[in-house]
C-alpha atoms as a PDB file:
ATOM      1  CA  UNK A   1      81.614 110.509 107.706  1.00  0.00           C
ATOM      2  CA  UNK A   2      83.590 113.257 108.603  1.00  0.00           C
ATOM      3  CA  UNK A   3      85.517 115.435 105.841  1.00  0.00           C
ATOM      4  CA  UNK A   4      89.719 115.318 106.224  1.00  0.00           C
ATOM      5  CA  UNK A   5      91.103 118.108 107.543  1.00  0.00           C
ATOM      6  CA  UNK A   6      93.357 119.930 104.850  1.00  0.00           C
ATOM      7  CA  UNK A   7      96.440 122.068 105.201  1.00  0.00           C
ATOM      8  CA  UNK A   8      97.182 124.550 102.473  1.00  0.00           C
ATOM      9  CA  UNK A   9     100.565 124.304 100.525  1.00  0.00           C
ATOM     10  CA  UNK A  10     102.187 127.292 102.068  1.00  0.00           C
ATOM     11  CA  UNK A  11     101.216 126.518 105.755  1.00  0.00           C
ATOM     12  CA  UNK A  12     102.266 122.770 105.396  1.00  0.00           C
ATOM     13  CA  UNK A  13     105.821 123.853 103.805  1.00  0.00           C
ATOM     14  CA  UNK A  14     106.088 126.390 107.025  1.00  0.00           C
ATOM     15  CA  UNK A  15     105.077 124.011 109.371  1.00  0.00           C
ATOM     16  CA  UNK A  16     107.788 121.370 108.561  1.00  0.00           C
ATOM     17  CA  UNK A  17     110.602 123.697 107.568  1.00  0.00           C
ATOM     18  CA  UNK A  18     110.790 122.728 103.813  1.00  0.00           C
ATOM     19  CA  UNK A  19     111.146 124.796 100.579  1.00  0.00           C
ATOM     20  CA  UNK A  20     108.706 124.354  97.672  1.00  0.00           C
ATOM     21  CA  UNK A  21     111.637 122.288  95.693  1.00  0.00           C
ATOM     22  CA  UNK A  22     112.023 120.069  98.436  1.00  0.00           C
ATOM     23  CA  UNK A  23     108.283 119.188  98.444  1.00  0.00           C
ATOM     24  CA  UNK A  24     108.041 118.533  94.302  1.00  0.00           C
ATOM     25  CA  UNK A  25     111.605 116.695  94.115  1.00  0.00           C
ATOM     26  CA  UNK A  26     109.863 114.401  96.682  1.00  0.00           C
ATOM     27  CA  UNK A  27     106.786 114.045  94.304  1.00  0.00           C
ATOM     28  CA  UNK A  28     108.943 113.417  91.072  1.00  0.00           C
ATOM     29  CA  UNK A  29     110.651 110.447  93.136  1.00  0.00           C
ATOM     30  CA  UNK A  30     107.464 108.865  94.067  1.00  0.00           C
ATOM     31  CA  UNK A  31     107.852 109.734  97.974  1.00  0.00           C
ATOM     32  CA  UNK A  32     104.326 111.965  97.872  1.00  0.00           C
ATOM     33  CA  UNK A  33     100.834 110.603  96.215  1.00  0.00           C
ATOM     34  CA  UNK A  34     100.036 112.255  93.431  1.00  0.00           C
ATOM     35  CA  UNK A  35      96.466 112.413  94.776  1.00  0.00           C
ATOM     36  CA  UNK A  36      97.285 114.619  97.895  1.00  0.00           C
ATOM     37  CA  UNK A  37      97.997 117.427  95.866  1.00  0.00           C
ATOM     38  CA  UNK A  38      94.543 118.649  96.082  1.00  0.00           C
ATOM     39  CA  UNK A  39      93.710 121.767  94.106  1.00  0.00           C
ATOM     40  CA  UNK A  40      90.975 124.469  95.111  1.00  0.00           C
ATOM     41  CA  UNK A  41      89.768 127.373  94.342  1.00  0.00           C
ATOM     42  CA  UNK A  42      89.907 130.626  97.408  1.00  0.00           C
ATOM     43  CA  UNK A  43      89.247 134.174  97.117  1.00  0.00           C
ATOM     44  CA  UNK A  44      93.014 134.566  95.351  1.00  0.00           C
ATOM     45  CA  UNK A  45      92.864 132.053  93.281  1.00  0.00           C
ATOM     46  CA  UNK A  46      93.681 128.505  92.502  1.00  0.00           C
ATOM     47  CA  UNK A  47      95.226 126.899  95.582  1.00  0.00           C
ATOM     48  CA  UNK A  48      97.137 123.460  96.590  1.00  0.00           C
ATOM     49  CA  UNK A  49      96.071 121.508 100.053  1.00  0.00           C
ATOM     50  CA  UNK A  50      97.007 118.702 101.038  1.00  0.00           C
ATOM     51  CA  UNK A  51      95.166 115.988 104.024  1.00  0.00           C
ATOM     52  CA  UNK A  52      96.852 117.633 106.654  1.00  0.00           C
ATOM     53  CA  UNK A  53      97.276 114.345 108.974  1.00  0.00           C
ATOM     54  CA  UNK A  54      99.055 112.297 106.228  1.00  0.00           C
ATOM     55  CA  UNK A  55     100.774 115.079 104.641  1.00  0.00           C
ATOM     56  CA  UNK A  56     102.735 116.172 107.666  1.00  0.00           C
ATOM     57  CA  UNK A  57     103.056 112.625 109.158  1.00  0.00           C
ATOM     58  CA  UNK A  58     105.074 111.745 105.441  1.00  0.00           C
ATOM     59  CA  UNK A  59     106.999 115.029 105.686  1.00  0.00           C
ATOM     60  CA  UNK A  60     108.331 114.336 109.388  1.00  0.00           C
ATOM     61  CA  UNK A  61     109.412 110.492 108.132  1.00  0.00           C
ATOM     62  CA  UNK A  62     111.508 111.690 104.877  1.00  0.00           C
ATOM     63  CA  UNK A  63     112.969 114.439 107.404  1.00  0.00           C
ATOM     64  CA  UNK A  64     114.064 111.441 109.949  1.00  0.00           C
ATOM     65  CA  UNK A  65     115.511 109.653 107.242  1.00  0.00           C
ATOM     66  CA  UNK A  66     116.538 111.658 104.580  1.00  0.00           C
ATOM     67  CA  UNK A  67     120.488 112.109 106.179  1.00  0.00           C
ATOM     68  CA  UNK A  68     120.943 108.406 105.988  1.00  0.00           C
ATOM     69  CA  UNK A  69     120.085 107.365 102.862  1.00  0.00           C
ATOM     70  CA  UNK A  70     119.359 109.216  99.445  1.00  0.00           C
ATOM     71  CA  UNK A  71     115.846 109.823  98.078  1.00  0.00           C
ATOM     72  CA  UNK A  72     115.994 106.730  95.898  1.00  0.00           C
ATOM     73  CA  UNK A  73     116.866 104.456  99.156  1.00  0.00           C
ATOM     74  CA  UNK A  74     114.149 106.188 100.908  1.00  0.00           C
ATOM     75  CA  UNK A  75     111.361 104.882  99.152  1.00  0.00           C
ATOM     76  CA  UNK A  76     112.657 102.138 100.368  1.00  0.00           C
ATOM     77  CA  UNK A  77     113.325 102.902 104.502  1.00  0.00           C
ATOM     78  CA  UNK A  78     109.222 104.298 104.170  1.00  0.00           C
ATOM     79  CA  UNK A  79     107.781 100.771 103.064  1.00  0.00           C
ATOM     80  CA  UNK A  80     109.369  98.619 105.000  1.00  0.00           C
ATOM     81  CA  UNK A  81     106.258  97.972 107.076  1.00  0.00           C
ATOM     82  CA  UNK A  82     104.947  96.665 103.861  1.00  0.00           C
ATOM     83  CA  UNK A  83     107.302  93.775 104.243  1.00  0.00           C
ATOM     84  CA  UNK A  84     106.771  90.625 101.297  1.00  0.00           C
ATOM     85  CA  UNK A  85     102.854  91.891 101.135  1.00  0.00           C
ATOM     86  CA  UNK A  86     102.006  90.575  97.834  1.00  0.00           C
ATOM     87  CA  UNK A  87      98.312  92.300  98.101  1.00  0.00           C
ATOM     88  CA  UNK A  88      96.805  95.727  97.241  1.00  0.00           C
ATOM     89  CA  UNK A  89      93.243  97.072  98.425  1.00  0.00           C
ATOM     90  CA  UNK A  90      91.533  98.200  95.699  1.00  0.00           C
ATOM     91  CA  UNK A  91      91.144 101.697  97.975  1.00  0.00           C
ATOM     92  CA  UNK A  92      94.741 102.319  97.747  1.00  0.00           C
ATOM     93  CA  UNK A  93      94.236 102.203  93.881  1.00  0.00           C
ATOM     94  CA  UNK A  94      91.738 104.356  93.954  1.00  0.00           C
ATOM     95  CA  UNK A  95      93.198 106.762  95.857  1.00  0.00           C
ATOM     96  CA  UNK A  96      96.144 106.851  93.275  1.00  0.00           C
ATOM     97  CA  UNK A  97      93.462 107.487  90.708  1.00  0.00           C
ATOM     98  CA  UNK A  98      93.899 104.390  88.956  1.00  0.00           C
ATOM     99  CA  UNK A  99      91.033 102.537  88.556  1.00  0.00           C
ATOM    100  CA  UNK A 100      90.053 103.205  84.842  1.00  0.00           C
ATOM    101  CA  UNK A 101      87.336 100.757  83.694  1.00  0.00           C
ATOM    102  CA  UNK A 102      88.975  99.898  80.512  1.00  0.00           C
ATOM    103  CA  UNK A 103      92.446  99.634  82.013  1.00  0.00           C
ATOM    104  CA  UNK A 104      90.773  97.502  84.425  1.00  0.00           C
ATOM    105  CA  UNK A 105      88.930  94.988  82.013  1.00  0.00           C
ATOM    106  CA  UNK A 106      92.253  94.658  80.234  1.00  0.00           C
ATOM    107  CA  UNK A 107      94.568  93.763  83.604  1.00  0.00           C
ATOM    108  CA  UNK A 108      91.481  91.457  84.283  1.00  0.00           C
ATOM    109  CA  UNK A 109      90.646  92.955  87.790  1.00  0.00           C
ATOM    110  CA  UNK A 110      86.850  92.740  89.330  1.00  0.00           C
ATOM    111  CA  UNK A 111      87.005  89.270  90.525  1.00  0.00           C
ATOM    112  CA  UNK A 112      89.601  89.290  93.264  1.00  0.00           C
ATOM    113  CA  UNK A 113      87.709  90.641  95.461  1.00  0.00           C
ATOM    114  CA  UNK A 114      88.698  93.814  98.086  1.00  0.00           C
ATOM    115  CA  UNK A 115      92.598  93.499  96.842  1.00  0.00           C
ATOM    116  CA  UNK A 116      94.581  92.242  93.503  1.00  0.00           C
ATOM    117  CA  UNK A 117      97.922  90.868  93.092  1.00  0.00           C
ATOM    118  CA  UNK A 118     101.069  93.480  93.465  1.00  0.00           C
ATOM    119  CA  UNK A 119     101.525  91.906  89.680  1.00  0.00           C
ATOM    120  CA  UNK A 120      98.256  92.805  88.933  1.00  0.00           C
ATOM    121  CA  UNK A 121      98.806  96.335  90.767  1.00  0.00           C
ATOM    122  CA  UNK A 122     101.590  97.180  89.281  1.00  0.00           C
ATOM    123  CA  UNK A 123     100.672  96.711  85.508  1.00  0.00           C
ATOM    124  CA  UNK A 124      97.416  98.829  85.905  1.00  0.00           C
ATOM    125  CA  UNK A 125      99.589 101.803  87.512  1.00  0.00           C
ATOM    126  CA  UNK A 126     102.284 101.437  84.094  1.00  0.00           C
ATOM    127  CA  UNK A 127      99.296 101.528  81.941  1.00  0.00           C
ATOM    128  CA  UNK A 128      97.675 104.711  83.920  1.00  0.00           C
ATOM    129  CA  UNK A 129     100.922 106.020  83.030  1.00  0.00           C
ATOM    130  CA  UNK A 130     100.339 106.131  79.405  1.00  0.00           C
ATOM    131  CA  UNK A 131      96.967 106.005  78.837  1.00  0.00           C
ATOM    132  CA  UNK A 132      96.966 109.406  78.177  1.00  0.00           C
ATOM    133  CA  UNK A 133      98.960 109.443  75.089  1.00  0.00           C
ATOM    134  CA  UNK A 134      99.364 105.978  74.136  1.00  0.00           C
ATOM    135  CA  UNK A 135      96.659 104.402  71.647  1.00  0.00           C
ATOM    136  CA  UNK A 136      94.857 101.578  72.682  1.00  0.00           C
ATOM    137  CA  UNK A 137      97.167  99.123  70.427  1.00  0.00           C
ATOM    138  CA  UNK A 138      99.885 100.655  72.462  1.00  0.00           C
ATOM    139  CA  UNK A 139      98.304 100.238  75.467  1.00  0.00           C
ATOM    140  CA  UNK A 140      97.594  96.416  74.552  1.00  0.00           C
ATOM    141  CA  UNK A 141     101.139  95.715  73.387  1.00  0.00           C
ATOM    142  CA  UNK A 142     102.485  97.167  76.885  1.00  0.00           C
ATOM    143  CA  UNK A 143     100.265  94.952  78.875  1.00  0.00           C
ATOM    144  CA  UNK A 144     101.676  92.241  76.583  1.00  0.00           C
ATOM    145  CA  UNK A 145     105.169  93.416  77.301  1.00  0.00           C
ATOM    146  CA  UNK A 146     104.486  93.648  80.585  1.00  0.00           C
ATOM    147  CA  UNK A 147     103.509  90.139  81.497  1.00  0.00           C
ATOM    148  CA  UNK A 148     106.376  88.819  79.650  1.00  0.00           C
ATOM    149  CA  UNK A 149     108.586  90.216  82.101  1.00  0.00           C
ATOM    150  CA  UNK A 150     106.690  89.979  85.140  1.00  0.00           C
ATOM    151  CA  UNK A 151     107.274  86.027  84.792  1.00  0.00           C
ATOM    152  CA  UNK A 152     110.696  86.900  85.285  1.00  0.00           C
ATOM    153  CA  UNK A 153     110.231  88.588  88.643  1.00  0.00           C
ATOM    154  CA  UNK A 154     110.574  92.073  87.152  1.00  0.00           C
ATOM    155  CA  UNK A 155     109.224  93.560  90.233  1.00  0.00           C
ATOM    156  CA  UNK A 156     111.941  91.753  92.526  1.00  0.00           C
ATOM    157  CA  UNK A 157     114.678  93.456  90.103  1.00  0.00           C
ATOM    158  CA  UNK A 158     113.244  97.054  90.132  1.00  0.00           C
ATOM    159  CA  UNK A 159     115.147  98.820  92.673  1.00  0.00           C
ATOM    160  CA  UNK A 160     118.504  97.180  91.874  1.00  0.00           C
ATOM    161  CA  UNK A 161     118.101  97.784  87.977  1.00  0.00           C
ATOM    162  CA  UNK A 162     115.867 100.770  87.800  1.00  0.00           C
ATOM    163  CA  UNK A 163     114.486  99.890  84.260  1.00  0.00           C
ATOM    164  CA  UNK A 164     112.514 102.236  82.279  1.00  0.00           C
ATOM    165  CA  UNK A 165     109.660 101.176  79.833  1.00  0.00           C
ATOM    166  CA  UNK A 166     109.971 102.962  76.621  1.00  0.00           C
ATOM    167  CA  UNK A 167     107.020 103.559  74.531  1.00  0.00           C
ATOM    168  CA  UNK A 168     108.734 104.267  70.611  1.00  0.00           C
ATOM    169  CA  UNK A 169     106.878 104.650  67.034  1.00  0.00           C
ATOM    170  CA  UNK A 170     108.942 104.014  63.869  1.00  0.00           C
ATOM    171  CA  UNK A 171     107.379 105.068  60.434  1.00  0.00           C
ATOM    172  CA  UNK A 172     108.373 102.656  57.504  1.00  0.00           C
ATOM    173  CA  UNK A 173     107.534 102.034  54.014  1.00  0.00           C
ATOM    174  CA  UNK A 174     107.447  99.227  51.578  1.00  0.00           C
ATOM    175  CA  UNK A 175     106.000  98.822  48.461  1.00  0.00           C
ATOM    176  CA  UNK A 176     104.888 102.388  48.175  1.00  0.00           C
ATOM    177  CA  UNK A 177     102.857 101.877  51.240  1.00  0.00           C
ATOM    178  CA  UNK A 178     103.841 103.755  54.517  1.00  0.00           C
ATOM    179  CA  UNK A 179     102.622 102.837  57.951  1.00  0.00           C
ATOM    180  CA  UNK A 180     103.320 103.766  61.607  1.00  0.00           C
ATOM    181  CA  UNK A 181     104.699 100.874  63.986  1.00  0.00           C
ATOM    182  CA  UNK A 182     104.605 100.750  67.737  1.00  0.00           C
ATOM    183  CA  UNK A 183     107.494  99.557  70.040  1.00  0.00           C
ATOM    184  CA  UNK A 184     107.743  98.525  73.633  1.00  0.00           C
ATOM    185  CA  UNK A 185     111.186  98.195  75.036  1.00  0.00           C
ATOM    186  CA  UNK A 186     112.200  97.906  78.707  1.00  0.00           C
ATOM    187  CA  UNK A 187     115.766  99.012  79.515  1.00  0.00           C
ATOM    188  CA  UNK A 188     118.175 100.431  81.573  1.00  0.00           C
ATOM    189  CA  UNK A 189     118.486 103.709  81.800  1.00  0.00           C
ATOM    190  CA  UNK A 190     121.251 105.479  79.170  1.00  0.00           C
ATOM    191  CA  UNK A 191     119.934 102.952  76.362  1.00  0.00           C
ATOM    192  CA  UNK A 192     120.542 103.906  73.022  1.00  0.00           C
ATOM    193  CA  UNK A 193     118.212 103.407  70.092  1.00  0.00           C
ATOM    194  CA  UNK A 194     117.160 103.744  66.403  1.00  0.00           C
ATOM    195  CA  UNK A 195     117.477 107.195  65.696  1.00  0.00           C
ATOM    196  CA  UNK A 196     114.695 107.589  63.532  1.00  0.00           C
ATOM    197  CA  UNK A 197     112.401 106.043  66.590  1.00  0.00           C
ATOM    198  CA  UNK A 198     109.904 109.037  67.878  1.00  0.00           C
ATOM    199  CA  UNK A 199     109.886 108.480  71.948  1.00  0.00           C
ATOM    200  CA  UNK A 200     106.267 108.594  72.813  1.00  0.00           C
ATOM    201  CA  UNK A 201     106.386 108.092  76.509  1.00  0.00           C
ATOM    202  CA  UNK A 202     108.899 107.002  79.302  1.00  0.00           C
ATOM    203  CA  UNK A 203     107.752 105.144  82.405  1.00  0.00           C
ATOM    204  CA  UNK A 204     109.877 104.859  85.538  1.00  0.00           C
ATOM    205  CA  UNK A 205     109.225 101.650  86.485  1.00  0.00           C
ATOM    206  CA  UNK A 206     110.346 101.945  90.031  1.00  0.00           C
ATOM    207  CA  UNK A 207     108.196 105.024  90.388  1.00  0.00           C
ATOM    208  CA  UNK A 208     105.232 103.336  90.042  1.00  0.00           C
ATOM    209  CA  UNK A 209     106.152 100.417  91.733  1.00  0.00           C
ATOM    210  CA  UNK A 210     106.954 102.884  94.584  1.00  0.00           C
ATOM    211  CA  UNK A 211     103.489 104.983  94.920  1.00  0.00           C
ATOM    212  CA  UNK A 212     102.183 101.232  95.153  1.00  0.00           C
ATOM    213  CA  UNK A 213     104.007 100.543  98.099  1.00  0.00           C
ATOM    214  CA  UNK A 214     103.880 104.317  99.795  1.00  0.00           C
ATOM    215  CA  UNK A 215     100.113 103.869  99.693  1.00  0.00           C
ATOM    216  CA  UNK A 216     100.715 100.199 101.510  1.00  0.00           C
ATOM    217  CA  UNK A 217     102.313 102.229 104.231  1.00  0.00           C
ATOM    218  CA  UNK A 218      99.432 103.287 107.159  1.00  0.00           C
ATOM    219  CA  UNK A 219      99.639 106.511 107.971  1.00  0.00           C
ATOM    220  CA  UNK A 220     100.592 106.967 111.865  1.00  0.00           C
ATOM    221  CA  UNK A 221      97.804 108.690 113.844  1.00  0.00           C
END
């Protein structure tokens, strides 16, 4: 199998005609895979490259589009190849680097075969999200959370309502006892809350749903 060509950073940026905070406001919104950013080491240092075939091929589409709509709407105007697909291959996961055995097990994928549910998808991205910090009762009581409002067609809502998923911890004590709770809450943005609540973790919900998607969209030759 041949290796993908790669394009550094700087030549891809001169190529297209963009400035370095074009390129990571287009990576905060969801618009570029995480897992293109491809570091290596040269001879002056640590370097970013990219797959130079996808890479400039996503660059030229946000360029066509992006005096039309705003970068939230063009999320959007990218997947619309996608369509109603309700499937994702498990490659596409994999190449957003989310295919954590544990995480896995607990979203009950394995059995589907060569794709899962966008459902299915979508909770194992939220839960990449956080598995970093969160513990694993956390992570449990977000997956818990999570199907709870997926049977309400969260994922239809998304880009209308933009909710975020807050991960909180509260410390209370009774009895002379003190303990550490865990909260999930999904909300609008601009909600307020308990001010002695620590904020572990935010999740843009239509972030992740949006990498899904992106990575849906084939890449024109």
């Amino acid at each position: 199998m041949n290796e993908q060509k790669l394009i550094s950073k700087k030549d891809a940026l001169e190529t297209m005609g963009i400035s370095y905070g074009q390129l990571y406001r287009w990576k905060r919104k969801g618009l570029i895979p995480e897992s293109w950013f491809i570091r290596q080491s040269t001879f002056t240092g640590q370097e970013t490259f990219f797959p130079e075939e996808k890479i400039l091929g996503r660059i030229g589409r946000i360029l066509s589009l992006k005096e039309s709509c705003s970068l939230d709407q063009l999320a959007t105007r990218i997947t619309e190849k996608v369509g109603k697909k309700r499937e994702v291959a498990f490659s596409k996961l994999s190449e957003l680097g989310w295919l954590d055995e544990e995480l896995m097990e607990l979203c009950a994928l394995g059995d589907e075969g060569t794709s899962v549910t966008l459902e299915k998808a979508f909770s194992l991205g939220v839960l990449h999200q956080v598995s970093e910090i969160g513990r694993k009762e956390e992570i449990r009581l977000i997956k818990r959370t999570l199907d709870e409002a997926l049977t309400k067609a969260l994922v239809e809502r998304i880009r209308e309502q933009r909710p975020l998923l807050h991960l909180l911890r509260k410390r209370v004590s009774a009895s002379g006892i003190s303990a550490e709770i865990s909260l999930v809450v999904i909300a609008s943005d601009g909600a307020a809350f308990d001010p002695d609540l620590e904020t572990v973790q935010v999740v843009d919900l239509a972030v992740v749903l949006d990498k899904i998607k992106l990575g849906l969209t084939k890449e024109e030759k």
